[in-house]
C-alpha atoms as a PDB file:
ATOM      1  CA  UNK A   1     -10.531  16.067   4.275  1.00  0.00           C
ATOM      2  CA  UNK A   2      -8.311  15.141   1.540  1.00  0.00           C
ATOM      3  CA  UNK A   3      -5.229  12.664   1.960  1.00  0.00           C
ATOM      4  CA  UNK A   4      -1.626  13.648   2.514  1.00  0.00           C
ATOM      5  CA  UNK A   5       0.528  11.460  -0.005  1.00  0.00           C
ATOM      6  CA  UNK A   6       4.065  10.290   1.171  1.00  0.00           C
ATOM      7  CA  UNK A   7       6.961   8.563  -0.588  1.00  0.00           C
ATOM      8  CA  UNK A   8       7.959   5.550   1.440  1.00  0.00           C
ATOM      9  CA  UNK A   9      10.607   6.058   4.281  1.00  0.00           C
ATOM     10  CA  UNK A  10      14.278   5.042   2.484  1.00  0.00           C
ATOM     11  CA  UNK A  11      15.139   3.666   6.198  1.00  0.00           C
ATOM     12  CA  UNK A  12      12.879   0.825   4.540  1.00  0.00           C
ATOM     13  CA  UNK A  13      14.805  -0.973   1.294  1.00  0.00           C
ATOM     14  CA  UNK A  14      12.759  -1.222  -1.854  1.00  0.00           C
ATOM     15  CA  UNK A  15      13.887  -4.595  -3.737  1.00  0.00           C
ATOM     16  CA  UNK A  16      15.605  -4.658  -6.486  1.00  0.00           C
ATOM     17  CA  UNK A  17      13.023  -5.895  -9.102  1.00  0.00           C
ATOM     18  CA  UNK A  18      14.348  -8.525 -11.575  1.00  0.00           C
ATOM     19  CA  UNK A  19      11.736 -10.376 -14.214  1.00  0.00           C
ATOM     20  CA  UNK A  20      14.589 -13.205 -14.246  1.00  0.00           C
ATOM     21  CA  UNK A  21      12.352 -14.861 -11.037  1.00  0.00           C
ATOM     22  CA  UNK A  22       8.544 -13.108 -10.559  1.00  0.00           C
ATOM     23  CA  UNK A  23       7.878 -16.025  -8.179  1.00  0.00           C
ATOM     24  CA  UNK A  24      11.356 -14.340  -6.246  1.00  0.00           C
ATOM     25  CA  UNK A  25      10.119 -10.347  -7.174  1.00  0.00           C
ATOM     26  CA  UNK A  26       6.866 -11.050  -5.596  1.00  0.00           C
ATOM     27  CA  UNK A  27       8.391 -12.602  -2.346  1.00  0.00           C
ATOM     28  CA  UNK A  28      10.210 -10.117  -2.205  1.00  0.00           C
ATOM     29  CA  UNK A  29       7.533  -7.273  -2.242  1.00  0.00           C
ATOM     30  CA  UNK A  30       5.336  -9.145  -0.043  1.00  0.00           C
ATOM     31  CA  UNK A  31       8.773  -9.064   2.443  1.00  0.00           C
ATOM     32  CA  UNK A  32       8.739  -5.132   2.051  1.00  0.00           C
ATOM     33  CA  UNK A  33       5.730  -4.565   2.776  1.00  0.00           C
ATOM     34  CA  UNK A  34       5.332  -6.690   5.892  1.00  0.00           C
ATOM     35  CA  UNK A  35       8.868  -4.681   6.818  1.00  0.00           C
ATOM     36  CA  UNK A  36       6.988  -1.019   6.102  1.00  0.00           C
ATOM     37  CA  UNK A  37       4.449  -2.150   8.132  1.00  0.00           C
ATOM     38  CA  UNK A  38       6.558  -3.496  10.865  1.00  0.00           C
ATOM     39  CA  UNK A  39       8.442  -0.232  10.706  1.00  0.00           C
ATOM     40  CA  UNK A  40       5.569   2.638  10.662  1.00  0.00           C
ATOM     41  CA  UNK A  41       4.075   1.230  13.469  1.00  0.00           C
ATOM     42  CA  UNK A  42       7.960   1.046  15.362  1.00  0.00           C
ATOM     43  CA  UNK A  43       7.890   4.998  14.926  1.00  0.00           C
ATOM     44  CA  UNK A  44       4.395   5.211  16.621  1.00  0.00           C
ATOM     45  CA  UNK A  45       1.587   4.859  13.550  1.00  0.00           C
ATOM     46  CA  UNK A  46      -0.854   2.803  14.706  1.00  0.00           C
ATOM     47  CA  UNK A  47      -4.540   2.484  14.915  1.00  0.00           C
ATOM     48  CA  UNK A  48      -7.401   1.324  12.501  1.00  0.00           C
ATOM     49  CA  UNK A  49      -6.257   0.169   9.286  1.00  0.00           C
ATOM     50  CA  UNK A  50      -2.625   1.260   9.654  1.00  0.00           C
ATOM     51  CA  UNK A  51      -0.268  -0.916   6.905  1.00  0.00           C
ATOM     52  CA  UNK A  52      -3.108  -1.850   5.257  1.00  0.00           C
ATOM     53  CA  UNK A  53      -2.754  -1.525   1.387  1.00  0.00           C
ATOM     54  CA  UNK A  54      -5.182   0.253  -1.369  1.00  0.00           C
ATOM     55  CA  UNK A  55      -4.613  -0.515  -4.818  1.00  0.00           C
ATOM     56  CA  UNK A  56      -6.116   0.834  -7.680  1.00  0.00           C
ATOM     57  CA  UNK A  57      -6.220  -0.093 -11.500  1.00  0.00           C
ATOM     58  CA  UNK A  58      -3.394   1.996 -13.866  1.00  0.00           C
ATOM     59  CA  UNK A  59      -2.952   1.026 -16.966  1.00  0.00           C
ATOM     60  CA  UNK A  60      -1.118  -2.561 -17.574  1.00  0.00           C
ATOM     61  CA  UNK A  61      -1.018  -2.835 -12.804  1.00  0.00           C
ATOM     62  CA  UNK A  62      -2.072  -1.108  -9.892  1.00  0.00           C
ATOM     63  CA  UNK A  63      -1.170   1.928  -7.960  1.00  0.00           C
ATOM     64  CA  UNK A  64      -0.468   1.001  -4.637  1.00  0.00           C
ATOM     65  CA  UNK A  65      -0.415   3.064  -1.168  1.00  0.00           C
ATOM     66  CA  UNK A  66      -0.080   1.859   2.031  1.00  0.00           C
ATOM     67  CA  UNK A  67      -2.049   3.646   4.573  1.00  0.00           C
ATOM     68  CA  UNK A  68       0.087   5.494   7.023  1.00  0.00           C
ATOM     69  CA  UNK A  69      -2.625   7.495   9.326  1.00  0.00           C
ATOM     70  CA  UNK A  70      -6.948   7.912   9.421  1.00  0.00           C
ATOM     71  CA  UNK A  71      -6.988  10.859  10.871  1.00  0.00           C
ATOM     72  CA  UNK A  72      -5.601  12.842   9.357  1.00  0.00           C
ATOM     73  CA  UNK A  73      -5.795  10.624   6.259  1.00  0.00           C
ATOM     74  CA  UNK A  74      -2.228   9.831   5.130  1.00  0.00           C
ATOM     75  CA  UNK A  75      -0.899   7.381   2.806  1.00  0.00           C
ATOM     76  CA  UNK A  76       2.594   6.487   1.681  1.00  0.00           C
ATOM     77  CA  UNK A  77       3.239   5.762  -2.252  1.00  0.00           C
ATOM     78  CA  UNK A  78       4.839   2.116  -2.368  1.00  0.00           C
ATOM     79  CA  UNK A  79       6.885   2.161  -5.537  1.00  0.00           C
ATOM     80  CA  UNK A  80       6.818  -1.283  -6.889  1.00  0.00           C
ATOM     81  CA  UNK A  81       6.137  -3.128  -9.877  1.00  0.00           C
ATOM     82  CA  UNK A  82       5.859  -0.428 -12.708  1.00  0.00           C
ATOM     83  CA  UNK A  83       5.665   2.246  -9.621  1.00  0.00           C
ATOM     84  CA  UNK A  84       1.930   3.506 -11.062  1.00  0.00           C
ATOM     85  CA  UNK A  85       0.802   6.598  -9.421  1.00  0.00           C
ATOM     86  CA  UNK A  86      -2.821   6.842  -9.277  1.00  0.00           C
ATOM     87  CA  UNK A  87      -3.848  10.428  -9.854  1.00  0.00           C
ATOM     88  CA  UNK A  88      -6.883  11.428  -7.715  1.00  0.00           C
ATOM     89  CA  UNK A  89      -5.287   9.233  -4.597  1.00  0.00           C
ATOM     90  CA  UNK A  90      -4.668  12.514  -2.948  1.00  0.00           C
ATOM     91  CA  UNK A  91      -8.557  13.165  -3.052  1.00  0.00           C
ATOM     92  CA  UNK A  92      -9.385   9.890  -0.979  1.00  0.00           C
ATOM     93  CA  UNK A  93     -11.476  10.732   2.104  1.00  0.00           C
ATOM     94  CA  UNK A  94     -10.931   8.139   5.231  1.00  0.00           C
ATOM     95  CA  UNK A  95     -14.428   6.654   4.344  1.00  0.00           C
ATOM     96  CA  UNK A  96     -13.792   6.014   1.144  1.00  0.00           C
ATOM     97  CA  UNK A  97     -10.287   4.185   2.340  1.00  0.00           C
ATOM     98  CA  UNK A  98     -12.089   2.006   4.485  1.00  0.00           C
ATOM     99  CA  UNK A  99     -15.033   1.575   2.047  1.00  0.00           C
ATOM    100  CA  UNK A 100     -12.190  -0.032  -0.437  1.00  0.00           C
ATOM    101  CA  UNK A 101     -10.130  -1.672   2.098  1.00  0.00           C
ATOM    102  CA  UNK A 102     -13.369  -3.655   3.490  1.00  0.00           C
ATOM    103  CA  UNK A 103     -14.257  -4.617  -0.563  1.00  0.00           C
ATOM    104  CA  UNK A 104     -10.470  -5.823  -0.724  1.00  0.00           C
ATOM    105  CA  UNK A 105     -10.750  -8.007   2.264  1.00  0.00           C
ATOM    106  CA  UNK A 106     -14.103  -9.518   1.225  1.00  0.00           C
ATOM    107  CA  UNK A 107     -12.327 -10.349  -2.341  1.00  0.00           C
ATOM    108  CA  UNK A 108      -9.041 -11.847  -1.080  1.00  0.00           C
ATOM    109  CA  UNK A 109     -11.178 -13.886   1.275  1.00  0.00           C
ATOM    110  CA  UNK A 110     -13.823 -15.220  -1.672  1.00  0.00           C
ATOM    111  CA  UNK A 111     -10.865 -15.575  -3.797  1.00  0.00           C
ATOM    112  CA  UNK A 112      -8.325 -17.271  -1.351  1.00  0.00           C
ATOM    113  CA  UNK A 113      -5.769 -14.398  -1.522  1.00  0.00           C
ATOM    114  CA  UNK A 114      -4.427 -13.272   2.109  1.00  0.00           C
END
């Protein structure tokens, strides 16, 4: 089954995104997305893989989504940086989700990102 795309919850505040500090902008995302995560799971999302983020390549960044649910597969939109959407998101199946999520993990970890 196809995924269910959401806009992110406004209960959540997106930063204000300045180029004036990136060091600053990227704190601050990092803080907002620790806070959607903190707050999906308040309102009873949890399970495998919940606030875990997919990204994928558009244009000059990334089109990020945060995953929401599995099953049914449901992801929410985050709109940062240049808020890129990527088009066939909506077609992700929860295999393919998990596929990418697992090949995320293994970079970050060969790479030294968390």
């Amino acid at each position: 089954m196809a995924a269910k795309i959401y806009s992110a919850p406004t209960e959540v505040e997106l930063p204000e995104t300045t180029f004036q500090n990136v060091s600053e902008w990227e704190k601050l995302e990092k803080q907002y997305i620790q806070d959607l995560k903190k707050y999906i799971m308040s309102i009873g999302y949890k399970g495998k893989n919940v606030g875990e983020i997919i990204k994928f390549p558009v244009a000059d960044g990334y089109a990020q989504y945060m995953v929401l649910s599995m099953r049914p597969l449901q992801l929410i939109h985050l709109a940062l940086g240049d808020e890129w959407h990527f088009p066939q998101a909506h077609l992700m199946t929860a295999k393919e989700v998990n596929k990418k999520i697992d090949s995320e993990k293994s970079l970050a970890k060969l790479f030294g990102g968390n």
